[in-house]
Protein backbone atom coordinates (compact mmCIF):
# COMPACT_ATOMS: atom_id res chain seq x y z
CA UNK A 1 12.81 -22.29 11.66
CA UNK A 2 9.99 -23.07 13.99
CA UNK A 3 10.47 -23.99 17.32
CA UNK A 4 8.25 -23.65 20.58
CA UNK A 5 8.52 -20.27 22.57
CA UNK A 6 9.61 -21.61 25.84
CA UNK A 7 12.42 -24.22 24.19
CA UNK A 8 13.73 -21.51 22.10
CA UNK A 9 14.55 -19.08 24.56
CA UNK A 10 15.98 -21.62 26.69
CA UNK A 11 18.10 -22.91 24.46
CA UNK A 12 19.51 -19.60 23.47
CA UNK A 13 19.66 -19.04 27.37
CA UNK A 14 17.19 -16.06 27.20
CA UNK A 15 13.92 -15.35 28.83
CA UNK A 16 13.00 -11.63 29.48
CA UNK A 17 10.63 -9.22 29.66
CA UNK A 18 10.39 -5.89 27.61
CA UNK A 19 12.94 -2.71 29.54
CA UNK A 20 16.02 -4.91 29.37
CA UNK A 21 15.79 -7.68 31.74
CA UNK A 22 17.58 -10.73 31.39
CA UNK A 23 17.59 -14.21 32.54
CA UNK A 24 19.69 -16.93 31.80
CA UNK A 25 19.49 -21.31 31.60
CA UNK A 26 20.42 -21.05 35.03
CA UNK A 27 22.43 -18.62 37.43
CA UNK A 28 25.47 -18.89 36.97
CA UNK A 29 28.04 -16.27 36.18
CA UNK A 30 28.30 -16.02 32.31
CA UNK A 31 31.83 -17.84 30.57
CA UNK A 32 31.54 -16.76 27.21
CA UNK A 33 33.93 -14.25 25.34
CA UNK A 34 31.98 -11.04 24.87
CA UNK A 35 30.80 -10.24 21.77
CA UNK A 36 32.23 -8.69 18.85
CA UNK A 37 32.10 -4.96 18.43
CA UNK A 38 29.00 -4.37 16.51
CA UNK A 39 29.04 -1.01 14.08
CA UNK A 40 27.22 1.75 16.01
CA UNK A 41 23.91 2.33 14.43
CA UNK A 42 22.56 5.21 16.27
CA UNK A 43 24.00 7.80 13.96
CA UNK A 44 23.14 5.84 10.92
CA UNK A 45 19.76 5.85 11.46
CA UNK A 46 19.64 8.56 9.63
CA UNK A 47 20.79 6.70 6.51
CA UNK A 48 17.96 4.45 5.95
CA UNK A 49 15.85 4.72 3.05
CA UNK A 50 12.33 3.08 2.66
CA UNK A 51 10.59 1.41 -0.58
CA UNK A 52 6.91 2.59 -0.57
CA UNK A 53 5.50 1.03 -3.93
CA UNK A 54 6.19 0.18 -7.49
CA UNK A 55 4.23 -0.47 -10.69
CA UNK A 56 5.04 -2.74 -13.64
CA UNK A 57 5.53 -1.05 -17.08
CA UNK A 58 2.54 -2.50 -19.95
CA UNK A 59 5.32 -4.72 -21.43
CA UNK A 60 6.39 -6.22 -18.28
CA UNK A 61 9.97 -5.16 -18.74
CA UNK A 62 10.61 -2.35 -15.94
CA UNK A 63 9.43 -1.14 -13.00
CA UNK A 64 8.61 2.47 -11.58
CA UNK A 65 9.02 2.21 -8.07
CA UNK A 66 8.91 4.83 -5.21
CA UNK A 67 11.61 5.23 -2.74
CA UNK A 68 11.61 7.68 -0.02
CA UNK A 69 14.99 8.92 0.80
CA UNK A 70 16.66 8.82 3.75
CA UNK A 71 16.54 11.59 6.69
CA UNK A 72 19.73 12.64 6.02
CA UNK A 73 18.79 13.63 2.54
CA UNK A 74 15.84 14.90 3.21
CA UNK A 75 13.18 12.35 4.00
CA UNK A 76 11.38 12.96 0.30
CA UNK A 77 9.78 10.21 -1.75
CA UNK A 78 10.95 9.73 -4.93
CA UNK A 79 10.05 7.77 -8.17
CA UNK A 80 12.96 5.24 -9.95
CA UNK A 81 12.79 3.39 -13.05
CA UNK A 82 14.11 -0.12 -12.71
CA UNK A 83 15.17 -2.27 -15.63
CA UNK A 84 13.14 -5.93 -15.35
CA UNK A 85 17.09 -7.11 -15.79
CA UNK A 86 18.06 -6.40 -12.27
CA UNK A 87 20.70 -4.06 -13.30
CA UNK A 88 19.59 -1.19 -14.38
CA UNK A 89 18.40 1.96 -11.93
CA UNK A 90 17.72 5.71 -12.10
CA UNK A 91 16.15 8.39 -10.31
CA UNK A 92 13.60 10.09 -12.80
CA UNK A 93 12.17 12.66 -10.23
CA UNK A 94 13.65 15.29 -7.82
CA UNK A 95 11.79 17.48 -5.22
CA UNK A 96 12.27 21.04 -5.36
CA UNK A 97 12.72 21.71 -1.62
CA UNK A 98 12.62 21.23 2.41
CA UNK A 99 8.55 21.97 1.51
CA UNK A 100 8.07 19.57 -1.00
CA UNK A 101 7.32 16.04 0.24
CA UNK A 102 8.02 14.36 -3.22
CA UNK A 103 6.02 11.98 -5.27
CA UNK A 104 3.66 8.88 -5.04
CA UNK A 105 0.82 7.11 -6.68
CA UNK A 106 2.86 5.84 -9.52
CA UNK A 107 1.13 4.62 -12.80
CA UNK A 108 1.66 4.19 -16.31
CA UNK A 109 0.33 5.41 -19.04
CA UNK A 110 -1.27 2.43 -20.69
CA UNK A 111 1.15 2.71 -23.99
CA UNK A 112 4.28 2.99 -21.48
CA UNK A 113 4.82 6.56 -22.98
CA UNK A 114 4.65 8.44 -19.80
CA UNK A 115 4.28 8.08 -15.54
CA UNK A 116 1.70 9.60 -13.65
CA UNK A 117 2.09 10.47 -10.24
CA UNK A 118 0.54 12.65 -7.23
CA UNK A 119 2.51 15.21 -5.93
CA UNK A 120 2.38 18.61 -4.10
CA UNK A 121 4.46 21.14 -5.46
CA UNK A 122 3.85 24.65 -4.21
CA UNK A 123 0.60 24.88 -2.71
CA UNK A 124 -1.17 22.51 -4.69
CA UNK A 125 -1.66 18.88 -4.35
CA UNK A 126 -1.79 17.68 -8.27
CA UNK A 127 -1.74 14.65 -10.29
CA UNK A 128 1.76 14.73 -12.49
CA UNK A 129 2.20 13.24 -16.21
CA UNK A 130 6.23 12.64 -16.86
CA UNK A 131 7.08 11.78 -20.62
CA UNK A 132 9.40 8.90 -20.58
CA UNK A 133 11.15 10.10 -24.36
CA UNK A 134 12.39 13.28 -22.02
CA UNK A 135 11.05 16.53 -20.92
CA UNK A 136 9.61 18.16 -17.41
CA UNK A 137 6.44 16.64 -15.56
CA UNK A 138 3.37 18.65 -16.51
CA UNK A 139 0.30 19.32 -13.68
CA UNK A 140 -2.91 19.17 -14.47
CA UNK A 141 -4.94 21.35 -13.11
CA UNK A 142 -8.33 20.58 -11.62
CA UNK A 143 -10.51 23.67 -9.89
CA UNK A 144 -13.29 23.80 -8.97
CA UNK A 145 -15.40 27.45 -9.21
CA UNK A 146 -15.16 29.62 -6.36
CA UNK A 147 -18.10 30.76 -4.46
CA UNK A 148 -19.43 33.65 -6.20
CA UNK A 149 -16.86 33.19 -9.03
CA UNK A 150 -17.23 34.77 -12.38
CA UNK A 151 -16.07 31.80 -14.36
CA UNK A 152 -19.36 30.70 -15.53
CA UNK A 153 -19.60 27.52 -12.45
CA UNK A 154 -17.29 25.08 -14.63
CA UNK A 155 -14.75 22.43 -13.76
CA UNK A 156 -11.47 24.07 -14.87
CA UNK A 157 -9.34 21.75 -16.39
CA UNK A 158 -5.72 21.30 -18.36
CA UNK A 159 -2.36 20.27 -18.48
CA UNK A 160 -0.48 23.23 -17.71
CA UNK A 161 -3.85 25.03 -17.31
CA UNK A 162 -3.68 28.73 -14.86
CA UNK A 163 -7.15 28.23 -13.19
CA UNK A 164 -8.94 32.14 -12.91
CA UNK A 165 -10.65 32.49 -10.42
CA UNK A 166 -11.31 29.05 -8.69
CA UNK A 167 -9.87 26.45 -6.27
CA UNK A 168 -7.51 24.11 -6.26
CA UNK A 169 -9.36 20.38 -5.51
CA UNK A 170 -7.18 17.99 -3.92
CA UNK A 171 -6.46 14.42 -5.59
CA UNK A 172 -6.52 11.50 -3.49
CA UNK A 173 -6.17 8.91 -6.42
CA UNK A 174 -6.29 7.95 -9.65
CA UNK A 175 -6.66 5.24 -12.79
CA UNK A 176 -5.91 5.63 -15.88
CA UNK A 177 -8.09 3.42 -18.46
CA UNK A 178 -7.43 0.68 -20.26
CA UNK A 179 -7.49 2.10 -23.63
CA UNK A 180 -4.89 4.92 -22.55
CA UNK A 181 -8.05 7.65 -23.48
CA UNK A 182 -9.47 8.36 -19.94
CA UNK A 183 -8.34 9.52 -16.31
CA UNK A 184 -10.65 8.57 -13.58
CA UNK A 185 -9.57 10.85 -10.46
CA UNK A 186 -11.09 11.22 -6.91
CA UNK A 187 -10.14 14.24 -5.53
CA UNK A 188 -11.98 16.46 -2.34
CA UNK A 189 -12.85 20.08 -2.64
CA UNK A 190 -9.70 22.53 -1.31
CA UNK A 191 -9.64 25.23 0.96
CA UNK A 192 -11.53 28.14 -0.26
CA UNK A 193 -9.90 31.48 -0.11
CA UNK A 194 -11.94 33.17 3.11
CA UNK A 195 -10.93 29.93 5.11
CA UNK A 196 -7.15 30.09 3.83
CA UNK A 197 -7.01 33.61 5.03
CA UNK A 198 -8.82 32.69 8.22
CA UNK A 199 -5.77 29.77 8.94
CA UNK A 200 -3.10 32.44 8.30
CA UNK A 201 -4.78 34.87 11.02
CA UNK A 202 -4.91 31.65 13.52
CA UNK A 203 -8.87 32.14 13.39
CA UNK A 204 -9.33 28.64 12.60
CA UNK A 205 -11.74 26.84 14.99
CA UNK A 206 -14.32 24.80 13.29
CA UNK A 207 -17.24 22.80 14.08
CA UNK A 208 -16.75 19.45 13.47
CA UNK A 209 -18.36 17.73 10.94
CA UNK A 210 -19.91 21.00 9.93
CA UNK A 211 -17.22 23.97 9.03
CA UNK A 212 -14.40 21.66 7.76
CA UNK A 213 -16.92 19.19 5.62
CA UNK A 214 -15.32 19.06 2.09
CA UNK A 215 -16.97 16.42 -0.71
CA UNK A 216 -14.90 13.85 -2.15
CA UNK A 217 -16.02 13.75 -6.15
CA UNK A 218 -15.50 11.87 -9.18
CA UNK A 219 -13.67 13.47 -12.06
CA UNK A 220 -13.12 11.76 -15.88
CA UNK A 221 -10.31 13.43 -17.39
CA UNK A 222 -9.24 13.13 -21.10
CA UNK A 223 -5.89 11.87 -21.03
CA UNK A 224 -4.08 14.21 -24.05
CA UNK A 225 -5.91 17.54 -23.27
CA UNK A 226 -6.88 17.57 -19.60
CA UNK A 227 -10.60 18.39 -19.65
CA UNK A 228 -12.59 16.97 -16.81
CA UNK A 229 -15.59 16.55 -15.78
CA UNK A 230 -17.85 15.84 -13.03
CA UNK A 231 -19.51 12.68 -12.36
CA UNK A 232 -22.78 13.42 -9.69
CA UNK A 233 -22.64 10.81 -7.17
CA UNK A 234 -24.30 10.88 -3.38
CA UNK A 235 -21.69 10.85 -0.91
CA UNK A 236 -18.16 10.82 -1.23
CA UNK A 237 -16.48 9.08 -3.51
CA UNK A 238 -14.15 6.69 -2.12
CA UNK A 239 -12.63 4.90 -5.36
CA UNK A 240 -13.21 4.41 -8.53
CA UNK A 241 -11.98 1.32 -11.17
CA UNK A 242 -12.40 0.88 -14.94
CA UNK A 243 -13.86 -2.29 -16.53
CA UNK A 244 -11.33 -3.90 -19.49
CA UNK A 245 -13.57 -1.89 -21.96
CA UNK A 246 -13.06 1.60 -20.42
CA UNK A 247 -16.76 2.31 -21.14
CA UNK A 248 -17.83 1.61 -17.41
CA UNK A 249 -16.30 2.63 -13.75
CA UNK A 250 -17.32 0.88 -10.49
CA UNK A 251 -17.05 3.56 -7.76
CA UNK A 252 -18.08 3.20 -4.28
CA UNK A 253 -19.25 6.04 -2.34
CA UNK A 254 -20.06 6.48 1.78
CA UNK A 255 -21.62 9.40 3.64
CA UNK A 256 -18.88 11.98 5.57
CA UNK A 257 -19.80 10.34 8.77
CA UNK A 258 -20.46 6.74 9.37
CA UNK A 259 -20.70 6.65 13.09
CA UNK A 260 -23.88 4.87 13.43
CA UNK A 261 -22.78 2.27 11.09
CA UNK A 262 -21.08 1.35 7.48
CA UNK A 263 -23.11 2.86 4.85
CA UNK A 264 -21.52 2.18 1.61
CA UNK A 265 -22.83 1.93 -1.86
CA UNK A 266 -21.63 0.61 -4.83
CA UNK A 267 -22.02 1.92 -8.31
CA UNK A 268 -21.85 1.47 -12.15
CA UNK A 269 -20.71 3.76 -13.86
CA UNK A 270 -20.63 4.63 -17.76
CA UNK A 271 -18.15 6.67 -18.97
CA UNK A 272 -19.77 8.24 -21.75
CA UNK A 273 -22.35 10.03 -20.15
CA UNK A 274 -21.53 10.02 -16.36
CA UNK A 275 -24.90 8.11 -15.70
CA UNK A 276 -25.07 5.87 -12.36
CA UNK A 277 -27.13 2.82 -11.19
CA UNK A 278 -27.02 1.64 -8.04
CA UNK A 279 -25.46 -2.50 -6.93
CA UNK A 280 -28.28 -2.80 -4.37
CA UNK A 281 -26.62 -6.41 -3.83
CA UNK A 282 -23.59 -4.93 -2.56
CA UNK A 283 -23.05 -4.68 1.63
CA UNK A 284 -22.65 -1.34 3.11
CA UNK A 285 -19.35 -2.62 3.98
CA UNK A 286 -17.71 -2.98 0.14
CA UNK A 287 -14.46 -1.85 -0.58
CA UNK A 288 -11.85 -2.46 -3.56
CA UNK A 289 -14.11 -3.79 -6.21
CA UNK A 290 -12.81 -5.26 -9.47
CA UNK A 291 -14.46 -6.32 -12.39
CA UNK A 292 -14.31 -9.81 -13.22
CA UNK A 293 -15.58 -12.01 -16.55
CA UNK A 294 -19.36 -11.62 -15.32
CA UNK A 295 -19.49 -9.41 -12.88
CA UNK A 296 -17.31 -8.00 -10.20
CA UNK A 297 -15.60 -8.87 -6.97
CA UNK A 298 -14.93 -7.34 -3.67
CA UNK A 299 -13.89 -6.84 -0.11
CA UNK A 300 -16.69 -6.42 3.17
CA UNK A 301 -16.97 -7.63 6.39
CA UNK A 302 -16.27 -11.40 6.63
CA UNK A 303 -19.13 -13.95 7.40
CA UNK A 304 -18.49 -15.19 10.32
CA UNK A 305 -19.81 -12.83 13.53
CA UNK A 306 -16.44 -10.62 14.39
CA UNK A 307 -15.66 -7.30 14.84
CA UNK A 308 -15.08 -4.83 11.79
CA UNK A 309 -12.12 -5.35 10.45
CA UNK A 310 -12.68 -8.60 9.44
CA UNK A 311 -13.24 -8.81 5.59
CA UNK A 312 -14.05 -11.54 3.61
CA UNK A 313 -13.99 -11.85 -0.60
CA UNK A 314 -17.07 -12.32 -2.44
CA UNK A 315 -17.81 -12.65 -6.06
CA UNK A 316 -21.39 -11.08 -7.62
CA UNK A 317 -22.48 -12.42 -10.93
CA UNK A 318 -24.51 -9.35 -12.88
CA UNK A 319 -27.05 -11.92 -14.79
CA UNK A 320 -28.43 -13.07 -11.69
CA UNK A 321 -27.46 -10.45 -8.98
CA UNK A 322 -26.10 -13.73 -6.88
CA UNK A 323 -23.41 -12.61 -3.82
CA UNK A 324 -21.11 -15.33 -2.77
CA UNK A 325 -18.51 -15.81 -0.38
CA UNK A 326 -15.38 -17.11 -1.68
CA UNK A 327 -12.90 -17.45 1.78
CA UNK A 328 -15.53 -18.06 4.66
CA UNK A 329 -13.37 -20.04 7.26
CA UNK A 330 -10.25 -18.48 5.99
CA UNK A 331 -7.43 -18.64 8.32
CA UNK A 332 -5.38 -15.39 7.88
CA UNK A 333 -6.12 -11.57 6.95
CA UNK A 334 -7.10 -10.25 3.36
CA UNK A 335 -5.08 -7.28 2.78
CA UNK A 336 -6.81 -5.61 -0.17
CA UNK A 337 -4.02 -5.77 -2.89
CA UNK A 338 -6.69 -7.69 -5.44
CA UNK A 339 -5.18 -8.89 -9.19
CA UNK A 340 -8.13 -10.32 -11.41
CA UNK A 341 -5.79 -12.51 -13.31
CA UNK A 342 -6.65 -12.87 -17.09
CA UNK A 343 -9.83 -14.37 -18.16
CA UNK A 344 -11.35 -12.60 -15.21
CA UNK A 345 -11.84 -16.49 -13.57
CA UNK A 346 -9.46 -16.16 -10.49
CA UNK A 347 -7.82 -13.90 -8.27
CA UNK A 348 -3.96 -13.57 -6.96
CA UNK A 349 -4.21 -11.65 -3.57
CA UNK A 350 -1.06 -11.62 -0.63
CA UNK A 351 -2.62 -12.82 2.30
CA UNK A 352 -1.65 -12.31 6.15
CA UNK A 353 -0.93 -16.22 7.81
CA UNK A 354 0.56 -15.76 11.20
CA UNK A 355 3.68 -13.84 10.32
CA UNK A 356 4.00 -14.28 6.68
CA UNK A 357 2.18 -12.56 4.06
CA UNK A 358 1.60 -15.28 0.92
CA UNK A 359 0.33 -15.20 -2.35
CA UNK A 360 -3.21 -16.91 -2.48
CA UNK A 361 -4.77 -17.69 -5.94
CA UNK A 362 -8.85 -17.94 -4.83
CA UNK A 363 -11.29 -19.58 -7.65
CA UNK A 364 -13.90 -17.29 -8.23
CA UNK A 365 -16.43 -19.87 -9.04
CA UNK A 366 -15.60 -22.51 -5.93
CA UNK A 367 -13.77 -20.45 -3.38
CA UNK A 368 -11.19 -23.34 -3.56
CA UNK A 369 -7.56 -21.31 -2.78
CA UNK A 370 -3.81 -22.86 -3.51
CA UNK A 371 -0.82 -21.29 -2.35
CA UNK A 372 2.08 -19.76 -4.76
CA UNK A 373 5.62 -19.93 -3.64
CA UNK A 374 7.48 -17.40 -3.16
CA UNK A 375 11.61 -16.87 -1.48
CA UNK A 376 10.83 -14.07 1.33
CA UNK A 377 8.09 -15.03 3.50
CA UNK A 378 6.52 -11.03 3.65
CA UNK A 379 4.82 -10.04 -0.12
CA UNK A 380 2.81 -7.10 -0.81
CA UNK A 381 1.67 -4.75 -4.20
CA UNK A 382 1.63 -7.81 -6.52
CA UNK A 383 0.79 -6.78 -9.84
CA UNK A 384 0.85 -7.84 -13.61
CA UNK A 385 1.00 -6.42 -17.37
CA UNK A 386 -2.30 -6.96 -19.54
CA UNK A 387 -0.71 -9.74 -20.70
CA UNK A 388 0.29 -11.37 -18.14
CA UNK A 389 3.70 -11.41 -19.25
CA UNK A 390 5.62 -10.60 -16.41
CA UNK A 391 4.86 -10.02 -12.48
CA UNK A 392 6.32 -7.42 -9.69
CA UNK A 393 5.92 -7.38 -6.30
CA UNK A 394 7.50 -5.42 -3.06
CA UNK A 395 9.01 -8.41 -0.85
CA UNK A 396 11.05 -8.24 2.39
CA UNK A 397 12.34 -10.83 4.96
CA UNK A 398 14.31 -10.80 8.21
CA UNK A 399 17.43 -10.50 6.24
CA UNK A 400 16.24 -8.77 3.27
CA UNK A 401 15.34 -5.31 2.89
CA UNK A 402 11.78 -4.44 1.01
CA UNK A 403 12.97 -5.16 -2.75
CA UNK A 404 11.00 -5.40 -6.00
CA UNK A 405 11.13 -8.56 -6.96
CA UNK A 406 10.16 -9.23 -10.81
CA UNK A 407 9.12 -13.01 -12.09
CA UNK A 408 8.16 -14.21 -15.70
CA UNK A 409 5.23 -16.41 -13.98
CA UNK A 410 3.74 -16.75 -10.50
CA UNK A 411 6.10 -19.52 -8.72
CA UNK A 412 8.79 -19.12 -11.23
CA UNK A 413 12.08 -18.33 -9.38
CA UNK A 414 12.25 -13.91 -9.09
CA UNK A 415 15.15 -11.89 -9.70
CA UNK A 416 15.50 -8.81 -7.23
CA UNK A 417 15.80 -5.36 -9.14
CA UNK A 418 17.74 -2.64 -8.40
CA UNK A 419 17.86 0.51 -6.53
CA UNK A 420 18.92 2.72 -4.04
CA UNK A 421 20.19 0.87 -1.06
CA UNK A 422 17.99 0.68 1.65
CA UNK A 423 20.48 0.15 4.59
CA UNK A 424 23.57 1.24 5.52
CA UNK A 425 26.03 -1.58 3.93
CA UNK A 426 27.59 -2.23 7.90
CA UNK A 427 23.79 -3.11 9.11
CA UNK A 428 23.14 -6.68 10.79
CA UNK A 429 21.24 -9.11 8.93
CA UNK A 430 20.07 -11.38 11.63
CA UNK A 431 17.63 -14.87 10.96
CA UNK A 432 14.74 -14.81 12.99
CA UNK A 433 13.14 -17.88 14.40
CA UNK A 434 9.57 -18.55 14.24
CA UNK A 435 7.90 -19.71 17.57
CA UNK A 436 4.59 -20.65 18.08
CA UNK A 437 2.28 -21.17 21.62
CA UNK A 438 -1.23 -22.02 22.46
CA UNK A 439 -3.10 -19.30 24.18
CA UNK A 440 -7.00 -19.98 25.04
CA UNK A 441 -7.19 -22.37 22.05
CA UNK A 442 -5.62 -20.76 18.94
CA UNK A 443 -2.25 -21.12 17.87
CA UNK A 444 0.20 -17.95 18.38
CA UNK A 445 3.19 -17.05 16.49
CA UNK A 446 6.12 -14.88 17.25
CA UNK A 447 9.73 -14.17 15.91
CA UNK A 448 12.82 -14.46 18.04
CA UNK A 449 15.97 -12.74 17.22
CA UNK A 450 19.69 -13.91 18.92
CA UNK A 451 22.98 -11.64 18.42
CA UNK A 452 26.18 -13.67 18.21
CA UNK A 453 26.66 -13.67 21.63
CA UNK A 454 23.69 -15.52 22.44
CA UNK A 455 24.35 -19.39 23.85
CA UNK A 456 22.74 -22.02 26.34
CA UNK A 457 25.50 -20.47 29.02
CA UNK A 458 25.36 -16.48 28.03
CA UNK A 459 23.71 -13.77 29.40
CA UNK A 460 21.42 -12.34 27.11
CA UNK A 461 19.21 -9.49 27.57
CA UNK A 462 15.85 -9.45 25.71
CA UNK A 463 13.28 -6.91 24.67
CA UNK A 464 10.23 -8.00 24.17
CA UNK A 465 8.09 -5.99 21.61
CA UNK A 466 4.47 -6.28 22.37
CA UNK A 467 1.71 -4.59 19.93
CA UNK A 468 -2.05 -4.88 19.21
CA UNK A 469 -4.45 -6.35 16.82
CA UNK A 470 -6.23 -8.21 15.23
CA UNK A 471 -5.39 -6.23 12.05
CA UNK A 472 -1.87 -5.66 13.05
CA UNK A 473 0.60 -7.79 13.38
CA UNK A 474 4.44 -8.55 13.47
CA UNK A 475 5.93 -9.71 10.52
CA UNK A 476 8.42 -11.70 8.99
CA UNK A 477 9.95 -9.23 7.56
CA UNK A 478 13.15 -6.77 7.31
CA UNK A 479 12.87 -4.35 10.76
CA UNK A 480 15.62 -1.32 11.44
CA UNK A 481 14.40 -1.48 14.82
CA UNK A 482 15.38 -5.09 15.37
CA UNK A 483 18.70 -4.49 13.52
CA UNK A 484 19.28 -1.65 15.94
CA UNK A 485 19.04 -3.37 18.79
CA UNK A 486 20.78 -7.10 17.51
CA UNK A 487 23.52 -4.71 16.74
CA UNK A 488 23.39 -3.42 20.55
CA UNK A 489 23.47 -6.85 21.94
CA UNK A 490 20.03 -7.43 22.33
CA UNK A 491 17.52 -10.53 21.65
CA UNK A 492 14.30 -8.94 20.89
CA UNK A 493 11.33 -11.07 20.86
């Protein structure tokens, strides 16, 4: 529902300001029966789990998503396999202890054999392989030589490999390749042995930018024995993404310190040999590039003259080196999560529009963008199978939880999967109302949500939750804090 600020407040005979205070219609003394006894949520708090991501199987038919588990049971993350049939749910990984933070970064292994995942178990940070037909997760190791190390100055390299003398790197990401052969990780050098004994004797003070510098490098693992090697970039490497042929990676690299300015470069890749050439086309702002049916597209700073943070979507064709912008003029936030769809012609993208998050499909040759449909108004991680069989996406609304959702089709009707429960059963599920106002021109939106008790003639006391931007803002979405404080009695704005 969308109503103007002012009106709706009045109507629900709140106006307030943020530390409780409350105003009503008019001043007199409140007639209405108090409200119901809400459950008290203060304890249960500590019940509330969280969905961080999920990836769609190659066939389209289930889901591996990531929950994190509640406080009470420990606060670790945790991956699930979901059946596409909305029934079907089980917890595939466990973490080993109070130490262990759990798992994330889940992937599939291109034939849906196995799941990969990042995890730190004992000291290490590694990337995990978990065979679906049964069996234990197995590490692969990736160290780097030691200074002064007797190992020859080789990448050290396995699944279930005991690295001799060398260090542990630390994976940030990953990707496995299209034809199920190749693993492209980024992952930063680790501590070195002097400075982990230095930490343990509290003699840790650095100089920044200087004594705690660690590269951030490109690795290309074989997938069935674990050997890696090193692909020499400049700079760190900041991600990496296969082309449908897995001969080719575009990776974009920045300097450690980009305090006088974006300096980013994009590259090419091939696998084969680990040679590079430069996209000199490509802004010092790129980010999240994708290939595309002749060439690639990407994320930088947006056209129009605003402040960083701004990005914009532009498509580069490799024949004639041409950069356009696609969403100039666009009215709403680009959030990253990029699908080529198949073809390699358009792209499906969520997009931030006031306080909804939509799903945008942008032409790549006209710019020209329609808007899919979608049942909760907040969608994010939208994905799809090579074939384009099936899609998944994490979805929440005011009185809906975040959920994978799965859908045959974009705008076909999506069935919510299963899965731990998110919330205590006895939480509030309370509409919001969307309100917007004119401030210095542009059009502002908000959310407004009543209790029960709320009425033209009730007291009603209001919190007003104020928070920055431009990049962040309030959403449409499921909140424990709101629920809290509906629960309590209180309109929150």
């Amino acid at each position: 529902m969308r109503r103007g600020l002012k009106a709706a407040l009045l109507a629900a005979g709140v106006i307030g300001l943020a530390g409780g205070a409350a105003w009503a219609a008019d001043d007199k003394p409140s007639t209405a029966k108090p409200a119901p006894v809400q459950p008290p949520l203060n304890a249960s708090v500590r019940d509330v789990r969280d969905l961080r991501e999920a990836a769609l199987s190659p066939d389209g038919k289930q889901v591996a998503a990531v929950f994190a588990a509640s406080t009470a049971e420990g606060g670790q993350s945790h991956v699930w396999l979901l059946g596409a049939d909305g029934r079907s749910a089980r917890q595939l990984t466990y973490s080993g202890g109070d130490k262990e933070p759990g798992e994330r970064a889940v992937a599939w292994a291109k034939d849906g054999s196995a799941l990969y995942f990042l995890a730190k178990r004992g000291d290490a940070n590694r990337l995990y392989r978990l065979p679906l037909a049964g069996g234990e997760a197995q590490a692969l190791t990736l160290a780097r030589p030691a200074p002064k190390g007797t190992n020859g100055g080789g990448v050290q390299a396995g699944w279930g490999l005991k690295a001799d003398d060398a260090e542990d790197t630390d994976p940030g990401s990953f990707q496995v390749s299209p034809d199920n052969r190749w693993i492209a990780l980024v992952a930063t050098d680790g501590e070195t042995a002097q400075r982990k004994a230095e930490v343990k004797k509290k003699d840790d003070a650095v100089r920044v930018d200087h004594d705690d510098r660690k590269t951030t490098r490109l690795y290309i693992a074989d997938a069935a024995g674990g050997a890696a090697r090193t692909v020499d970039l400049p700079d760190n490497v900041k991600s990496a993404q296969w082309n449908a042929g897995s001969s080719e990676l575009l990776v974009v690299t920045a300097p450690d310190n980009e305090d006088l300015g974006p300096a980013a470069r994009l590259w090419r890749v091939k696998a084969a040999d680990g040679t590079s050439s430069p996209i000199a086309e490509a802004p010092k702002t790129v980010r999240q590039p994708l290939w595309t049916e002749a060439g690639a597209v990407w994320l930088a700073q947006c056209e129009e003259d605003a402040p960083p943070g701004c990005p914009g979507l532009y498509a580069y064709d490799f024949a004639s080196k041409a950069v356009k912008g696609l969403t100039k003029g666009l009215k709403g936030t680009l959030l990253g999560n990029l699908t080529v769809e198949k073809g390699g012609k358009s792209v499906v993208t969520p997009i931030a529009v006031g306080v909804q998050q939509k799903i945008a499909r942008i032409d790549l040759a006209t710019g020209a963008m329609s808007w899919i449909d979608f049942a909760q108004p907040v969608v994010a991680n939208l994905q799809t199978n090579p074939a384009e069989t099936a899609w998944a996406m994490v979805a929440s609304g005011p009185a809906q939880p975040g959920a994978v959702f799965w859908t045959p089709s974009l705008g076909a009707p999506a069935l919510r999967l299963g899965g731990p429960a998110i919330v205590p059963a006895d939480w509030p599920m309370t509409p919001s109302q969307t309100l917007s106002w004119k401030n210095k021109g542009l059009t502002i939106e908000g959310l407004v949500y009543l209790p029960k008790a709320a009425s033209a003639s009730a007291k009603v006391p209001l919190v007003v939750i104020v928070h920055g931007g431009p990049s962040g803002v309030f959403q449409d979405r499921y909140s424990n804090l709101v629920s809290l404080l509906i629960a309590q009695g209180w309109g929150v704005l």
